[in-house]
C-alpha atoms as a PDB file:
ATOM      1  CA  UNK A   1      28.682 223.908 123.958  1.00  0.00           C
ATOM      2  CA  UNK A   2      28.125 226.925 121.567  1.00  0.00           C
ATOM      3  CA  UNK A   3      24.305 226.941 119.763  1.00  0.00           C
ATOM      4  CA  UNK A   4      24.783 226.505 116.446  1.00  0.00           C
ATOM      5  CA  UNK A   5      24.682 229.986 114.029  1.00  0.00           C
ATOM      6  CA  UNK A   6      21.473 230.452 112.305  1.00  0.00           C
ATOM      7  CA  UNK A   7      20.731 232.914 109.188  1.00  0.00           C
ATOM      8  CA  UNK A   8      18.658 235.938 110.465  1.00  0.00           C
ATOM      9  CA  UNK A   9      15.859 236.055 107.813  1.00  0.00           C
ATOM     10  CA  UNK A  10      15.311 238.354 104.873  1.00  0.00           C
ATOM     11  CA  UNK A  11      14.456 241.691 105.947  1.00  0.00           C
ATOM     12  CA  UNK A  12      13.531 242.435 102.263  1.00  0.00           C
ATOM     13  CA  UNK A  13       9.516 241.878 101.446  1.00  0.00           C
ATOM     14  CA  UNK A  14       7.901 242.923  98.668  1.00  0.00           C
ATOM     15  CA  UNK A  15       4.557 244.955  99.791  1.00  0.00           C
ATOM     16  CA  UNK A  16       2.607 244.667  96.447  1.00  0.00           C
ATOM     17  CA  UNK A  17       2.607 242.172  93.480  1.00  0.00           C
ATOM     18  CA  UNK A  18       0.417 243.028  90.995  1.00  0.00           C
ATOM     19  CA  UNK A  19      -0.135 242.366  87.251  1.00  0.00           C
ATOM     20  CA  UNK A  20       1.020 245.841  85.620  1.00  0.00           C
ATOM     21  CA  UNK A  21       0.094 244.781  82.043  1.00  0.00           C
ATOM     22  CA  UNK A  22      -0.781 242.188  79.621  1.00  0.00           C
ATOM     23  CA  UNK A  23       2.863 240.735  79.617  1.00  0.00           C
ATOM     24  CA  UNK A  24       4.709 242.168  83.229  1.00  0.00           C
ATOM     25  CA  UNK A  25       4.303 242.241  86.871  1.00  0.00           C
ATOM     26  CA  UNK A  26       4.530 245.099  89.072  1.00  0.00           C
ATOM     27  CA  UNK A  27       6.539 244.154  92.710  1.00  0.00           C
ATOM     28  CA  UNK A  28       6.727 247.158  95.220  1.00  0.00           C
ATOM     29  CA  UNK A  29       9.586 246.149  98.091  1.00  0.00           C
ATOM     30  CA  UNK A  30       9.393 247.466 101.424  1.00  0.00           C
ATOM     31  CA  UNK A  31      12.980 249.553 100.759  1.00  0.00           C
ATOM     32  CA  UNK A  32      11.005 251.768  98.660  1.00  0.00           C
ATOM     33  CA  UNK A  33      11.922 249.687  95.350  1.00  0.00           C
ATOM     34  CA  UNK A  34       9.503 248.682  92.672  1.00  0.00           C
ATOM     35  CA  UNK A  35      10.161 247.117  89.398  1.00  0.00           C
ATOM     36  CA  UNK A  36       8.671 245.490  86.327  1.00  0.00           C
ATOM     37  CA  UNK A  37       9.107 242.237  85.302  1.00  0.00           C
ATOM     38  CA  UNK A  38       8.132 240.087  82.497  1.00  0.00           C
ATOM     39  CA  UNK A  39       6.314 236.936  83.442  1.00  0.00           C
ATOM     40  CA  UNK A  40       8.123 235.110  80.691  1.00  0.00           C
ATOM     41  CA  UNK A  41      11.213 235.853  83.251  1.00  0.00           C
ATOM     42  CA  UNK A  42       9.414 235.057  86.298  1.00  0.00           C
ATOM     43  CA  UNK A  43       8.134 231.777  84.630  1.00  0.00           C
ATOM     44  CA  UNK A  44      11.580 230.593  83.625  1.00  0.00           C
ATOM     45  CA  UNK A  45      13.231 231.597  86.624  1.00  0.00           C
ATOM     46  CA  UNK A  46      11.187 228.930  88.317  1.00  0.00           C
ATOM     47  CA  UNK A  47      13.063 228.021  91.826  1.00  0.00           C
ATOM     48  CA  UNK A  48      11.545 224.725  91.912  1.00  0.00           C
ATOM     49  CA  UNK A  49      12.702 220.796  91.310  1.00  0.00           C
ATOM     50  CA  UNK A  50      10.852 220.478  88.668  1.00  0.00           C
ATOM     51  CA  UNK A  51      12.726 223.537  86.435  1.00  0.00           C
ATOM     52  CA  UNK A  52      16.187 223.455  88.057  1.00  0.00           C
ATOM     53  CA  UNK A  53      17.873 220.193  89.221  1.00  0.00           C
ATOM     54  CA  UNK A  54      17.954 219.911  93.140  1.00  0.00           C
ATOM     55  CA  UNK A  55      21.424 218.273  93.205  1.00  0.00           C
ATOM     56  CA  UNK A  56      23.346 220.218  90.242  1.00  0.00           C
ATOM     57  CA  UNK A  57      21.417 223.271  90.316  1.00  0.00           C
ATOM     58  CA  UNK A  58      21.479 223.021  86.723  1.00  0.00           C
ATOM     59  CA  UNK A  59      18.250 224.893  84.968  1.00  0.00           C
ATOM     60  CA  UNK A  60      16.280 221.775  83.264  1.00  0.00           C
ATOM     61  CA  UNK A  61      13.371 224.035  82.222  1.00  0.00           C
ATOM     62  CA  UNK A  62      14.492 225.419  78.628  1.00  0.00           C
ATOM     63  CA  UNK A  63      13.441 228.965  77.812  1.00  0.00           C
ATOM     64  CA  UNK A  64      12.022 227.851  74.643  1.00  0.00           C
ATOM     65  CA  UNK A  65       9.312 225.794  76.596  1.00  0.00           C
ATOM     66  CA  UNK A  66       7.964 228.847  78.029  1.00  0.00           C
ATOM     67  CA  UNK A  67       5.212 230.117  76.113  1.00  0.00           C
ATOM     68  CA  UNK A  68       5.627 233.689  75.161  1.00  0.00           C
ATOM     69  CA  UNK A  69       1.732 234.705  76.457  1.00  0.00           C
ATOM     70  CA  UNK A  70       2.428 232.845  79.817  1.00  0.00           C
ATOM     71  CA  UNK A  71       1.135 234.446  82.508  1.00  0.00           C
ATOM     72  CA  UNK A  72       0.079 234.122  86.527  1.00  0.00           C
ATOM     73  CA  UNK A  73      -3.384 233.276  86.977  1.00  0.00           C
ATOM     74  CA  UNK A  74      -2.990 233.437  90.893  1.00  0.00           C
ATOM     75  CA  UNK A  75      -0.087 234.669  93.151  1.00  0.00           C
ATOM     76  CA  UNK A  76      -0.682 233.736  97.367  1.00  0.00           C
ATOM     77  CA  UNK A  77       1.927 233.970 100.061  1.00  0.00           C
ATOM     78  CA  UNK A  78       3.636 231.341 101.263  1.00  0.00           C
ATOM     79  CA  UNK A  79       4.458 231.876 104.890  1.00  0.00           C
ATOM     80  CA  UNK A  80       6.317 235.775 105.612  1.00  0.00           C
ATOM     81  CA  UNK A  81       9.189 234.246 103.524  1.00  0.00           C
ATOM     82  CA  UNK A  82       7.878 233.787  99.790  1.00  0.00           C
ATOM     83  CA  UNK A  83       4.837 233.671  97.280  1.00  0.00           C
ATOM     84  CA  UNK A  84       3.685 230.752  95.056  1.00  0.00           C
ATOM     85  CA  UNK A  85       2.542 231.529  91.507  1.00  0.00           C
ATOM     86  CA  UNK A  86      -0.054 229.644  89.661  1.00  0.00           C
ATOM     87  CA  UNK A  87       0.754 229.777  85.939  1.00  0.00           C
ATOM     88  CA  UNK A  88      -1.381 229.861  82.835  1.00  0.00           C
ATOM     89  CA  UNK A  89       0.890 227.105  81.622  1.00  0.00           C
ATOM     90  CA  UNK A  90      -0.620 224.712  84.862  1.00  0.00           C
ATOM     91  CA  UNK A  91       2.664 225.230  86.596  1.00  0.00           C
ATOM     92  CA  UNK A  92       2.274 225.765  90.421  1.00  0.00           C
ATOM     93  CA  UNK A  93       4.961 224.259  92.469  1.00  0.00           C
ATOM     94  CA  UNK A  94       7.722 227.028  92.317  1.00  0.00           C
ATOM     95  CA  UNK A  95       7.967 229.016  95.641  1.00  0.00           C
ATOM     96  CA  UNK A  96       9.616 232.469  95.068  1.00  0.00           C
ATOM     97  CA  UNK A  97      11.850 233.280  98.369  1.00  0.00           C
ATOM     98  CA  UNK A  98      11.889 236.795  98.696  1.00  0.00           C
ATOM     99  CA  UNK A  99      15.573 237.176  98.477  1.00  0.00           C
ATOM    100  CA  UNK A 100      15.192 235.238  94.853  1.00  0.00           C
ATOM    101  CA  UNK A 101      12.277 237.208  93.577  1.00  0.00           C
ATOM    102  CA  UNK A 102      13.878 240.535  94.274  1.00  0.00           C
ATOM    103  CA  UNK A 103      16.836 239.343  92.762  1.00  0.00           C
ATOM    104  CA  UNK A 104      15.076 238.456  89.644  1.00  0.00           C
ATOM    105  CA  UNK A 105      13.622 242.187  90.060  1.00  0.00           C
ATOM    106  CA  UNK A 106      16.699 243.591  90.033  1.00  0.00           C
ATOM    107  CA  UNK A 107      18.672 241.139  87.455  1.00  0.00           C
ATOM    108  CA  UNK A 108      15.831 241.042  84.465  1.00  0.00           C
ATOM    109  CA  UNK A 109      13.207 243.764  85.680  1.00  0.00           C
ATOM    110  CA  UNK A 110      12.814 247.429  84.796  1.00  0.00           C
ATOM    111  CA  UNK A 111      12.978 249.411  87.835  1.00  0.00           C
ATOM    112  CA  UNK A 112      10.534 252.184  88.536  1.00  0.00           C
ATOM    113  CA  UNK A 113      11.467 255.857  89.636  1.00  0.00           C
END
């Protein structure tokens, strides 16, 4: 019987997240990467049930309900795999997989030289 073929896991990480300014985050990846992003983006990217449907994968969360001073008021990691942000908005159930934050870095951020 042959074992069933399992993902290896991201070998992307980010090594920093920090808040850069009033309105963006700084993420530093371990491939020497870093770019801005604007927490408006991260907000309304939101992984989670709650802002995209778990069965359509249709967004529900509009971008018009995302206040334009949101911001994270905590960020903590979630396992070696992702990071959970706290929002200004009370929003805190959206887990950020590596592999969807950096593509959320690289789709909508500003990267750094």
């Amino acid at each position: 019987m042959q074992s069933p073929t399992v993902s290896p896991p991201s070998l992307r990480a980010p090594l920093e997240v920090t808040k850069y300014s009033p309105t963006e985050m700084r993420v530093r990846w371990n491939d020497g990467t870093a770019y801005l992003v604007p927490f408006v983006e991260l907000r309304f990217q939101c992984p989670c049930a709650n802002c995209v449907d778990e069965h359509s994968g249709v967004r529900i969360l509009r971008r018009d309900q995302v206040a334009a001073d949101v911001r994270p008021t905590d960020v903590q990691l979630v396992g070696r795999y992702a990071i959970r942000m706290q929002w200004s908005d009370g929003h805190s159930t959206g887990i950020y997989h590596y592999d969807t934050l950096f593509h959320i870095c690289a789709k909508l951020g500003q990267k750094l030289p």
